[in-house]
PDB file of N, CA and C in Angstrom:
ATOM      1  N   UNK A   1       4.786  12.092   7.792  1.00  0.00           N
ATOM      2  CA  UNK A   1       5.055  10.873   8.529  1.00  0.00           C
ATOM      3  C   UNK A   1       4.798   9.695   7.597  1.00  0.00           C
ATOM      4  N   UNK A   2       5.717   8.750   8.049  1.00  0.00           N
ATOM      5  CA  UNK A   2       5.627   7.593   6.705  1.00  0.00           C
ATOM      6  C   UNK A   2       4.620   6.187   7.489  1.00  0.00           C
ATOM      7  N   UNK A   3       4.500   5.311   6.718  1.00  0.00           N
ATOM      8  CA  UNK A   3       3.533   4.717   7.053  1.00  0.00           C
ATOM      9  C   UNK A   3       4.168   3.421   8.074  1.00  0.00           C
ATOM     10  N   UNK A   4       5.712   3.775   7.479  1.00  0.00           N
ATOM     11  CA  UNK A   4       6.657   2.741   7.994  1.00  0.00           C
ATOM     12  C   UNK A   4       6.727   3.127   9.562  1.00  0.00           C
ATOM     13  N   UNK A   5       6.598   4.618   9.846  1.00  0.00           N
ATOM     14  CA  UNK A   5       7.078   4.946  11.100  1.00  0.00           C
ATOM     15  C   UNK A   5       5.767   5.214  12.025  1.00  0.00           C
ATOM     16  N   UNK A   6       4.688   5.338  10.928  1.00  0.00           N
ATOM     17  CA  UNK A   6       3.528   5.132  11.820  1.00  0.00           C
ATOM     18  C   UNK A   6       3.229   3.304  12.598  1.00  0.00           C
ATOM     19  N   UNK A   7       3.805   2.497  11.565  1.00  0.00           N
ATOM     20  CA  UNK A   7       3.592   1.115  12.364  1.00  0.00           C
ATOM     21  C   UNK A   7       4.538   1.015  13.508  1.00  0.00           C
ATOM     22  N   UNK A   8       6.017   1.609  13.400  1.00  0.00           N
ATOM     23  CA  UNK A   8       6.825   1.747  14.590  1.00  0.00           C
ATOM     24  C   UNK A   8       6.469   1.825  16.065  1.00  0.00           C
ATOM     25  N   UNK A   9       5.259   3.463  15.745  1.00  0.00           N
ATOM     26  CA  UNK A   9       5.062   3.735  16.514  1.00  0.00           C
ATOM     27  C   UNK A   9       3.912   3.431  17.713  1.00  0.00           C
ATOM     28  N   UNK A  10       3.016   2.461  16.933  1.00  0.00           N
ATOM     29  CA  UNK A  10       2.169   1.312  17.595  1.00  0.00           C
ATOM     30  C   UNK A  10       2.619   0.491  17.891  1.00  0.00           C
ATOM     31  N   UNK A  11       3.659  -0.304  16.910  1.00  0.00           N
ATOM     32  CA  UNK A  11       4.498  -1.497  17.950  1.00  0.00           C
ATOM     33  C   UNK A  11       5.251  -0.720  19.190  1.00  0.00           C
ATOM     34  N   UNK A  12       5.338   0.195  19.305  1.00  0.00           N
ATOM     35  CA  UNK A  12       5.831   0.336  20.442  1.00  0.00           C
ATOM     36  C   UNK A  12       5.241   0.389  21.694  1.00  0.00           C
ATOM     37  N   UNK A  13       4.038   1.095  21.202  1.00  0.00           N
ATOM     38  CA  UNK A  13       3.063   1.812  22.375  1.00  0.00           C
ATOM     39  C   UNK A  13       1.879   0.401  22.676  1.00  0.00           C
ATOM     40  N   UNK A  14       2.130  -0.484  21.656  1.00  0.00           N
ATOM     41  CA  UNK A  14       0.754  -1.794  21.984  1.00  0.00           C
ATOM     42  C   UNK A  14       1.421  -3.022  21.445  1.00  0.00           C
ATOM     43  N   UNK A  15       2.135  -2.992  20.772  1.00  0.00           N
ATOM     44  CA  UNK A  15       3.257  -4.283  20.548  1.00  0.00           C
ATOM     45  C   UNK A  15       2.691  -4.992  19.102  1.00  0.00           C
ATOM     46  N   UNK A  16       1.163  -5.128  18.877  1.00  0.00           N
ATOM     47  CA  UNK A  16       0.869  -5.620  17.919  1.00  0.00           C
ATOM     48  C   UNK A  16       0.184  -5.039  16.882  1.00  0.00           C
ATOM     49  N   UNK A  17       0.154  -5.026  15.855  1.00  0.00           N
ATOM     50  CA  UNK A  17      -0.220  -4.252  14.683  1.00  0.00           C
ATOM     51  C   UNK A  17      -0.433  -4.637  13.941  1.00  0.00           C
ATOM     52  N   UNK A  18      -1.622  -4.796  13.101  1.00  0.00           N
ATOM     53  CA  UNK A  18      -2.273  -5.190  11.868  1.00  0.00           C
ATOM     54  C   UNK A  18      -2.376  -4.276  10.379  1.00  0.00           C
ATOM     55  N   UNK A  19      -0.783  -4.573   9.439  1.00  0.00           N
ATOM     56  CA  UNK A  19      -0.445  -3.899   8.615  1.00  0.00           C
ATOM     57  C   UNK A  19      -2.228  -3.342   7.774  1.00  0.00           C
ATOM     58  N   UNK A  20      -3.382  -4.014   7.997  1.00  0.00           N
ATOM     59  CA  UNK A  20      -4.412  -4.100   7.356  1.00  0.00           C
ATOM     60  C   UNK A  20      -5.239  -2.950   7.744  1.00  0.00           C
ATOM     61  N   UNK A  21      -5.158  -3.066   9.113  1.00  0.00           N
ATOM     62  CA  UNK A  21      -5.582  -1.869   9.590  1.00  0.00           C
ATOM     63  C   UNK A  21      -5.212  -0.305   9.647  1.00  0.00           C
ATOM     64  N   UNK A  22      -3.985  -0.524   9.415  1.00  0.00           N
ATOM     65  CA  UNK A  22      -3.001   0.952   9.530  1.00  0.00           C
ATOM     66  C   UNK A  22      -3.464   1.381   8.212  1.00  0.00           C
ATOM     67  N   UNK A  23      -3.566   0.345   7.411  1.00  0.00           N
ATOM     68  CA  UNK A  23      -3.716   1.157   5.732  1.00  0.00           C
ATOM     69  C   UNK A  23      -5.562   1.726   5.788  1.00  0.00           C
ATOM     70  N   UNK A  24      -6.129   0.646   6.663  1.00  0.00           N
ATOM     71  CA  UNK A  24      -7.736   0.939   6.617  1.00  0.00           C
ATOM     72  C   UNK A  24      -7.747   2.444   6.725  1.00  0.00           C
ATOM     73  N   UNK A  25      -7.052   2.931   8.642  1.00  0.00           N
ATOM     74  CA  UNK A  25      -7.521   3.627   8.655  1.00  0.00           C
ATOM     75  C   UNK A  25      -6.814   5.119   8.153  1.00  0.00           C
ATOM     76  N   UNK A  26      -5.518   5.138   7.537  1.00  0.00           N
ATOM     77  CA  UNK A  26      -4.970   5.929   6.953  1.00  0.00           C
ATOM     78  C   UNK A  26      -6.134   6.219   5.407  1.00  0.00           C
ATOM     79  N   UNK A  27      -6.769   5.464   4.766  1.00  0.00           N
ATOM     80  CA  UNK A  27      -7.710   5.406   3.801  1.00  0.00           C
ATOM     81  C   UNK A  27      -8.396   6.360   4.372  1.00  0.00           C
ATOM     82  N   UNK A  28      -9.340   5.858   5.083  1.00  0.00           N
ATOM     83  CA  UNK A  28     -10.602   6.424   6.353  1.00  0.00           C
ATOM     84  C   UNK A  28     -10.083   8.448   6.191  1.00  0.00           C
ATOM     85  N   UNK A  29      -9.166   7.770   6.827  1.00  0.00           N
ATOM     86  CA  UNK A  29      -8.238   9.880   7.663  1.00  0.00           C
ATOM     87  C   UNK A  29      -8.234  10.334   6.072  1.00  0.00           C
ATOM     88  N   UNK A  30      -7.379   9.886   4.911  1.00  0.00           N
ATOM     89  CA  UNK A  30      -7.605  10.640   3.668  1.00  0.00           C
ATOM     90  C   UNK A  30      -9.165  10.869   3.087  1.00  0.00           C
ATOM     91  N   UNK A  31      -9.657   9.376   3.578  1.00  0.00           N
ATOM     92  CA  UNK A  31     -11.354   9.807   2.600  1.00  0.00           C
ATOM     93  C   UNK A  31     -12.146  11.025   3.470  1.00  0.00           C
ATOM     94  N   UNK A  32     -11.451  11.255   4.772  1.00  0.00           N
ATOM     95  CA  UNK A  32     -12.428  12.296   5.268  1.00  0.00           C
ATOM     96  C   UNK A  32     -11.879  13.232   6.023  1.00  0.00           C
ATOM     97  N   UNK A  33     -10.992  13.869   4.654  1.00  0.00           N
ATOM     98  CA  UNK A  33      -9.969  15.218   4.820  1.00  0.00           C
ATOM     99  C   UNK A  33      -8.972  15.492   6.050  1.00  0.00           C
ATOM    100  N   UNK A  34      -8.828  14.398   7.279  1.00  0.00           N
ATOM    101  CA  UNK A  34      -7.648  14.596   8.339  1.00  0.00           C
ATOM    102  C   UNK A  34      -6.429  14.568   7.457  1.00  0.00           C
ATOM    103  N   UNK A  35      -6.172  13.575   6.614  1.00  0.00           N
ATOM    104  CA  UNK A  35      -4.507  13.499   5.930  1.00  0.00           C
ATOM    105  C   UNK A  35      -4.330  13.401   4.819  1.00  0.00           C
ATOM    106  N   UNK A  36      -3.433  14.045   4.434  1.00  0.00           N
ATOM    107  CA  UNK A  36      -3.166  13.654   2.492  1.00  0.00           C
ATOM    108  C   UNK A  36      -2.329  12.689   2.476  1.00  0.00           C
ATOM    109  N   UNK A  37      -2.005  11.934   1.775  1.00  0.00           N
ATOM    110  CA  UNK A  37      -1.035  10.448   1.341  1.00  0.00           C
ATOM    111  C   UNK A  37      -0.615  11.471  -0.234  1.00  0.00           C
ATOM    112  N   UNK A  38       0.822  11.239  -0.072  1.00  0.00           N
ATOM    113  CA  UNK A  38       1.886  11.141  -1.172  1.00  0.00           C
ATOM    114  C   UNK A  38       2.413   9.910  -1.430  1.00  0.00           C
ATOM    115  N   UNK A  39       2.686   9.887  -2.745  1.00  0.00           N
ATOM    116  CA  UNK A  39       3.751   8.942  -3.117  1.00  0.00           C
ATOM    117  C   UNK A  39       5.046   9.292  -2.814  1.00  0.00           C
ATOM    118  N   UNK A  40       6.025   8.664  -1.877  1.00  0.00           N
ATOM    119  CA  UNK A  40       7.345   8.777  -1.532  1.00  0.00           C
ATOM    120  C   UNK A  40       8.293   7.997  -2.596  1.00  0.00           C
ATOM    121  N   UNK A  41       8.980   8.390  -3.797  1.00  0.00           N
ATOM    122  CA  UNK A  41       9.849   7.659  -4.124  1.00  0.00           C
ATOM    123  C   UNK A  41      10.745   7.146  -3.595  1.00  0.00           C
ATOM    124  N   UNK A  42      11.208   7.873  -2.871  1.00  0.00           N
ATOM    125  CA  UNK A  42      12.132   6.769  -1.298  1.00  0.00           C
ATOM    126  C   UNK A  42      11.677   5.658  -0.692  1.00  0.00           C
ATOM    127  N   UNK A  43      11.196   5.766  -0.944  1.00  0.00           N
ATOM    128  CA  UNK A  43      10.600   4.135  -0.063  1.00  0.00           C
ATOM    129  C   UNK A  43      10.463   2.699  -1.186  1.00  0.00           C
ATOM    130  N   UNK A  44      10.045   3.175  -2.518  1.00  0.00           N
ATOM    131  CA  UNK A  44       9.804   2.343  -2.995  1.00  0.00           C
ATOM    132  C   UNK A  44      11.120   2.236  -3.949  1.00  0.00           C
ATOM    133  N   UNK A  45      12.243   2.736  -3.431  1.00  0.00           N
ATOM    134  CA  UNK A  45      13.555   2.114  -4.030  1.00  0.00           C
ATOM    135  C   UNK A  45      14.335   1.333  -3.053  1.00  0.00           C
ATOM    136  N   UNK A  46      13.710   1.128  -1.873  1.00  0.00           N
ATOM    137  CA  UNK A  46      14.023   0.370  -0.778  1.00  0.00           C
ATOM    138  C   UNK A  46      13.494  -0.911  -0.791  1.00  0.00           C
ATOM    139  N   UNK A  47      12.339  -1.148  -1.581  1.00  0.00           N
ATOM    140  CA  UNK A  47      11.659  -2.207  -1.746  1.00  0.00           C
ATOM    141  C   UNK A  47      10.801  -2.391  -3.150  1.00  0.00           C
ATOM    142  N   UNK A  48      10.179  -3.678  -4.068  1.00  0.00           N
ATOM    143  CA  UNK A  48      10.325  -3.474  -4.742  1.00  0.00           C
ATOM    144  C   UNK A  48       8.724  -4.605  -4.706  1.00  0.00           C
ATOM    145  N   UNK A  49       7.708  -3.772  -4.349  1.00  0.00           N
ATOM    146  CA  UNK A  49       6.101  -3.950  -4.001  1.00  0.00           C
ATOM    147  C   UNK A  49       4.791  -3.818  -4.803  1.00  0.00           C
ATOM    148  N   UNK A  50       4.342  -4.794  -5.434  1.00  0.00           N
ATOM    149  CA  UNK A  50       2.936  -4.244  -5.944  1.00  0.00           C
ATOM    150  C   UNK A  50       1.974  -4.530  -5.345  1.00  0.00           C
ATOM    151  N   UNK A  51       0.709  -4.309  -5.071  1.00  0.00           N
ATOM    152  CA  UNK A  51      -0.664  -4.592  -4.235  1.00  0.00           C
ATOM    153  C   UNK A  51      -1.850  -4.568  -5.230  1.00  0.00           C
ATOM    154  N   UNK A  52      -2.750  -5.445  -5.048  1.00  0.00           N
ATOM    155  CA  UNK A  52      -4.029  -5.432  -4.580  1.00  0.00           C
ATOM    156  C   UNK A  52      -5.165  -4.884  -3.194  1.00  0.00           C
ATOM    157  N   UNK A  53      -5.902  -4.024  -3.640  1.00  0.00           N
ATOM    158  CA  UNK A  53      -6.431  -3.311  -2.448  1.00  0.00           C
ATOM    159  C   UNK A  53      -7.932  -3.472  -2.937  1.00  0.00           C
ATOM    160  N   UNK A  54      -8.542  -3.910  -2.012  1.00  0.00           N
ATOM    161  CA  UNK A  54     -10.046  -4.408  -1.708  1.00  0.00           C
ATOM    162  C   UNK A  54     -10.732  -3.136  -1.582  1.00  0.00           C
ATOM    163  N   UNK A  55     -11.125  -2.307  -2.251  1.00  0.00           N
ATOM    164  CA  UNK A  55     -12.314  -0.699  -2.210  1.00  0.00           C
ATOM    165  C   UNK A  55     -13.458  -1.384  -1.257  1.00  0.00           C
ATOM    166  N   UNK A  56     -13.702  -2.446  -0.920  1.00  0.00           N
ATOM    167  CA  UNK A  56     -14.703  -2.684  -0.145  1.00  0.00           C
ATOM    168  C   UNK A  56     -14.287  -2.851   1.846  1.00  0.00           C
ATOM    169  N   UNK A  57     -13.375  -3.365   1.871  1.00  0.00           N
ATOM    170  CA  UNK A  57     -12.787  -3.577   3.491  1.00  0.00           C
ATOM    171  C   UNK A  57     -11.398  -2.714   3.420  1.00  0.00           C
ATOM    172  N   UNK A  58     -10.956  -2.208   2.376  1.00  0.00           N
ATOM    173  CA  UNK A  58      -9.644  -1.812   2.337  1.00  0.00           C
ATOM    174  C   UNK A  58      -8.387  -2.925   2.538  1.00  0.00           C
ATOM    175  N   UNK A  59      -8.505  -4.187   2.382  1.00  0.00           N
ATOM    176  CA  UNK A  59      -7.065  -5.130   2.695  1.00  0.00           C
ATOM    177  C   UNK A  59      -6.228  -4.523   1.200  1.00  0.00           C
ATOM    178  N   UNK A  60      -5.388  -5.094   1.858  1.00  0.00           N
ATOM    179  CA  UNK A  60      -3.985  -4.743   1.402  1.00  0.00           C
ATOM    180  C   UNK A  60      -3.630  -6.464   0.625  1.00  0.00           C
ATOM    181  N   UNK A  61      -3.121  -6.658  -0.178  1.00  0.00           N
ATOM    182  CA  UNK A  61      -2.087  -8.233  -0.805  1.00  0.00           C
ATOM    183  C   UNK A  61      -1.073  -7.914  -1.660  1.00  0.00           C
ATOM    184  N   UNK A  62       0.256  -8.214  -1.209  1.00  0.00           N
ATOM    185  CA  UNK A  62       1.435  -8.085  -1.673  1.00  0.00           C
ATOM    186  C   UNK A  62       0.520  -8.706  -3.139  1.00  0.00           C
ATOM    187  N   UNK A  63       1.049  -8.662  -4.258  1.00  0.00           N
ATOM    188  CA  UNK A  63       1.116  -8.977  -5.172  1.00  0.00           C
ATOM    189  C   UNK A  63       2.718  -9.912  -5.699  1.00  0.00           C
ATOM    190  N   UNK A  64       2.769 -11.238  -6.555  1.00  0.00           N
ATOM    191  CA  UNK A  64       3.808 -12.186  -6.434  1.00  0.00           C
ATOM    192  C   UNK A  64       3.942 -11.029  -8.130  1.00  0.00           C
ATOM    193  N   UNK A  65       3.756 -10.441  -9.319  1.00  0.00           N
ATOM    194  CA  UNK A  65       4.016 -10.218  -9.988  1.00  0.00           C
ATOM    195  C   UNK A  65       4.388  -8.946 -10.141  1.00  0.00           C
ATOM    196  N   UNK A  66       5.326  -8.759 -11.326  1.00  0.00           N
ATOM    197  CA  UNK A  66       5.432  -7.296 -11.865  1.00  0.00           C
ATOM    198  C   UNK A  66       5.335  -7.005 -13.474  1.00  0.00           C
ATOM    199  N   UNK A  67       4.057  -5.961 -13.386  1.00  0.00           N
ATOM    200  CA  UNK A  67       3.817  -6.174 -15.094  1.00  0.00           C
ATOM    201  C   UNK A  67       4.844  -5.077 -15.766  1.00  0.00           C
ATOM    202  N   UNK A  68       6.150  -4.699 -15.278  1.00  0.00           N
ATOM    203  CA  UNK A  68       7.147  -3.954 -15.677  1.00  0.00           C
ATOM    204  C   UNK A  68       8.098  -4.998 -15.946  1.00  0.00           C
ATOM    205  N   UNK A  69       8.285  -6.709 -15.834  1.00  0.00           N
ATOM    206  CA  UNK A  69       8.935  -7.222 -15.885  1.00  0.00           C
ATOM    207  C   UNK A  69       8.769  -7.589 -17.715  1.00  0.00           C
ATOM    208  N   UNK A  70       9.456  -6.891 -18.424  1.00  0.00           N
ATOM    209  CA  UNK A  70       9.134  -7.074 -20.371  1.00  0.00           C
ATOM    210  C   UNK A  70      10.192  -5.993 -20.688  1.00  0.00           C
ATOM    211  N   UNK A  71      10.091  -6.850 -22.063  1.00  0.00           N
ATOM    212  CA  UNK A  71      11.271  -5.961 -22.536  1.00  0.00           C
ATOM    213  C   UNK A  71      10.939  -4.738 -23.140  1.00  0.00           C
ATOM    214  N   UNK A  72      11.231  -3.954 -23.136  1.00  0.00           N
ATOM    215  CA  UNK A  72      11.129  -2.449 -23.739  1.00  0.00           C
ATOM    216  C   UNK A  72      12.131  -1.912 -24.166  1.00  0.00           C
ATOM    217  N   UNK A  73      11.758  -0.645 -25.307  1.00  0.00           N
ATOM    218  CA  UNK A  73      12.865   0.413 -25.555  1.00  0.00           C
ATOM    219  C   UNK A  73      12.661   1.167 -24.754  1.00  0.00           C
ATOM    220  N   UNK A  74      12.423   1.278 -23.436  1.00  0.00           N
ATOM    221  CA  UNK A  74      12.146   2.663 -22.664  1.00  0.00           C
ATOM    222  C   UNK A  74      13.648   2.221 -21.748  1.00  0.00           C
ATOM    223  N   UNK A  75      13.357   3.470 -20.985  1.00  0.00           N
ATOM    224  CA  UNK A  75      14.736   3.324 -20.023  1.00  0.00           C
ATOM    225  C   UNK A  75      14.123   3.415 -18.561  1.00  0.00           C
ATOM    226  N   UNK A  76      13.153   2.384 -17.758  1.00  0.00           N
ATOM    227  CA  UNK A  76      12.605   3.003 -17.088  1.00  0.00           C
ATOM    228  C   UNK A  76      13.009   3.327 -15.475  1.00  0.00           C
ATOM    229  N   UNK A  77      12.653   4.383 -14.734  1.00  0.00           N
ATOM    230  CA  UNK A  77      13.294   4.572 -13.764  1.00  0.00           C
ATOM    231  C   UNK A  77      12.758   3.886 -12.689  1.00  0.00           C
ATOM    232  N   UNK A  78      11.361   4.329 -12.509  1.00  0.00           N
ATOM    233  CA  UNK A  78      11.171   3.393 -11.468  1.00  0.00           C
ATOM    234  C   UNK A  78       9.343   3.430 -11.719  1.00  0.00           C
ATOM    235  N   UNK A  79       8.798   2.942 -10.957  1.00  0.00           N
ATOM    236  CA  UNK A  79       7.557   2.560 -11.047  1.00  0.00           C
ATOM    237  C   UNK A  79       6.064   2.405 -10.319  1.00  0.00           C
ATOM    238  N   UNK A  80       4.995   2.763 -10.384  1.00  0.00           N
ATOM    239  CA  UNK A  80       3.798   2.105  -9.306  1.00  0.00           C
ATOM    240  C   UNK A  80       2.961   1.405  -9.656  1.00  0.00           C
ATOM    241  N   UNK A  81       2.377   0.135  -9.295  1.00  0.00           N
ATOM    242  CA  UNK A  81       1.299  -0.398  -9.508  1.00  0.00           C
ATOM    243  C   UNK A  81       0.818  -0.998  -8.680  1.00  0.00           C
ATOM    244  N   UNK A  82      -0.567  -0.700  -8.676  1.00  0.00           N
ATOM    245  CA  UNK A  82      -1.761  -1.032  -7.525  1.00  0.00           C
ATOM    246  C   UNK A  82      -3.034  -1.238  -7.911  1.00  0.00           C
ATOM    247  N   UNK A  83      -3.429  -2.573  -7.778  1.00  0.00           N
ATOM    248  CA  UNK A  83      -4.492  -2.681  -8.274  1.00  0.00           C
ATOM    249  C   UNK A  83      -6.138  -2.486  -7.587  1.00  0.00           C
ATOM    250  N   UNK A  84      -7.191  -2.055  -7.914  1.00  0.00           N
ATOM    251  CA  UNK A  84      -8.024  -1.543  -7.051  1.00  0.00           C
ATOM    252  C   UNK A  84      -9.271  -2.259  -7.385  1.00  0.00           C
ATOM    253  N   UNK A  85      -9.566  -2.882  -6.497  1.00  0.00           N
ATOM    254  CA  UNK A  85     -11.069  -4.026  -7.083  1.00  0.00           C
ATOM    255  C   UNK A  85     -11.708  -4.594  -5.932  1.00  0.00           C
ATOM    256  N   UNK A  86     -12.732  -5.107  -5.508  1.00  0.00           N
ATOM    257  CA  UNK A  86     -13.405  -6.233  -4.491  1.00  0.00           C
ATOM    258  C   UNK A  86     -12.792  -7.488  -4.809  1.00  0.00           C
ATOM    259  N   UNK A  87     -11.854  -8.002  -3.389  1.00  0.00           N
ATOM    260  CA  UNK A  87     -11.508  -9.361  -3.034  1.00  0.00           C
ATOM    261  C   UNK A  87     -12.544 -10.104  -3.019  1.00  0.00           C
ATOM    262  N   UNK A  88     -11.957 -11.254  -3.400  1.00  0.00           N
ATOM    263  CA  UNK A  88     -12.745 -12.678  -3.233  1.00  0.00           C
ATOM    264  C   UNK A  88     -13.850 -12.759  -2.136  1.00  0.00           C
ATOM    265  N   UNK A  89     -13.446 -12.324  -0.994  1.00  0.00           N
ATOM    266  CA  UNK A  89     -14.257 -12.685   0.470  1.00  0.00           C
ATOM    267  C   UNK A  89     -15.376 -11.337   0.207  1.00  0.00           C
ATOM    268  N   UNK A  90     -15.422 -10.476  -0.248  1.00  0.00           N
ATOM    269  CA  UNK A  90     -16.519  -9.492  -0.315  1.00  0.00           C
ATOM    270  C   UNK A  90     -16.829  -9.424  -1.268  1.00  0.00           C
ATOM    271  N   UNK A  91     -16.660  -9.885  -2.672  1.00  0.00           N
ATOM    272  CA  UNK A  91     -17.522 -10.608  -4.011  1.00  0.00           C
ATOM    273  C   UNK A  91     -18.353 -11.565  -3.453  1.00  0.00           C
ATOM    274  N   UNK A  92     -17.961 -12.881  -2.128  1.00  0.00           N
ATOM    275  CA  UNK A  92     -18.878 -13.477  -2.205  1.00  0.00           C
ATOM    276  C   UNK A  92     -19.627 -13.058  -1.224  1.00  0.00           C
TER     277      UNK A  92
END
C-alpha cells in the first residue's frame, strides 16, 4: 500500500489529514516491526521531491533544492535524497 493511498483513505473516512502525521506514524509501524517501507520508483517519476526529516518529531519539509542539479558525465536515471537531522524547533 502506498503512502499516497493511505492518505486517500483517511480523507475519506475523516476528511482531514496531516501529511506529518501519516509519515510519523508509518516511521513508528516500521521502527516497531508492523511494516516495511520500500522505495517505489513509480512514484518518484511522477514527482520530482527531496525532504528534510526531523529524527526527533519525525516532520517531513519539501526541500526547494536538488543536489543532482550539475553537470556530469554520468547518464543519470533517476534519483533519492533525504536528508536526516533535528529541525530548528527541537534543536532549540
Amino acid at each position: 500500500m502506498s503512502v499516497k493511498l493511505v492518505i486517500q483513505s483517511l480523507q475519506k473516512a475523516s476528511g482531514n489529514v496531516n501529511l506529518d502525521t501519516v509519515y510519523r506514524n508509518i516511521f513508528l509501524f516500521r521502527d516497531i516491526g508492523l511494516i516495511e517501507t520500500i522505495f517505489c520508483l513509480k512514484s518518484k517519476l511522477t514527482t520530482h521531491s527531496h525532504f528534510f526529516i526531523c529524527t526527533k518529531r519525525l516532520s517531513i519539509t519539501e526541500l526547494d533544492i536538488c543536489p543532482m542539479n550539475m553537470d556530469s558525465n554520468y547518464q543519470i536515471s533517476h534519483h533519492k535524497f533525504e536528508v536526516y537531522s533535528v529541525c530548528l524547533i527541537c534543536k532549540n
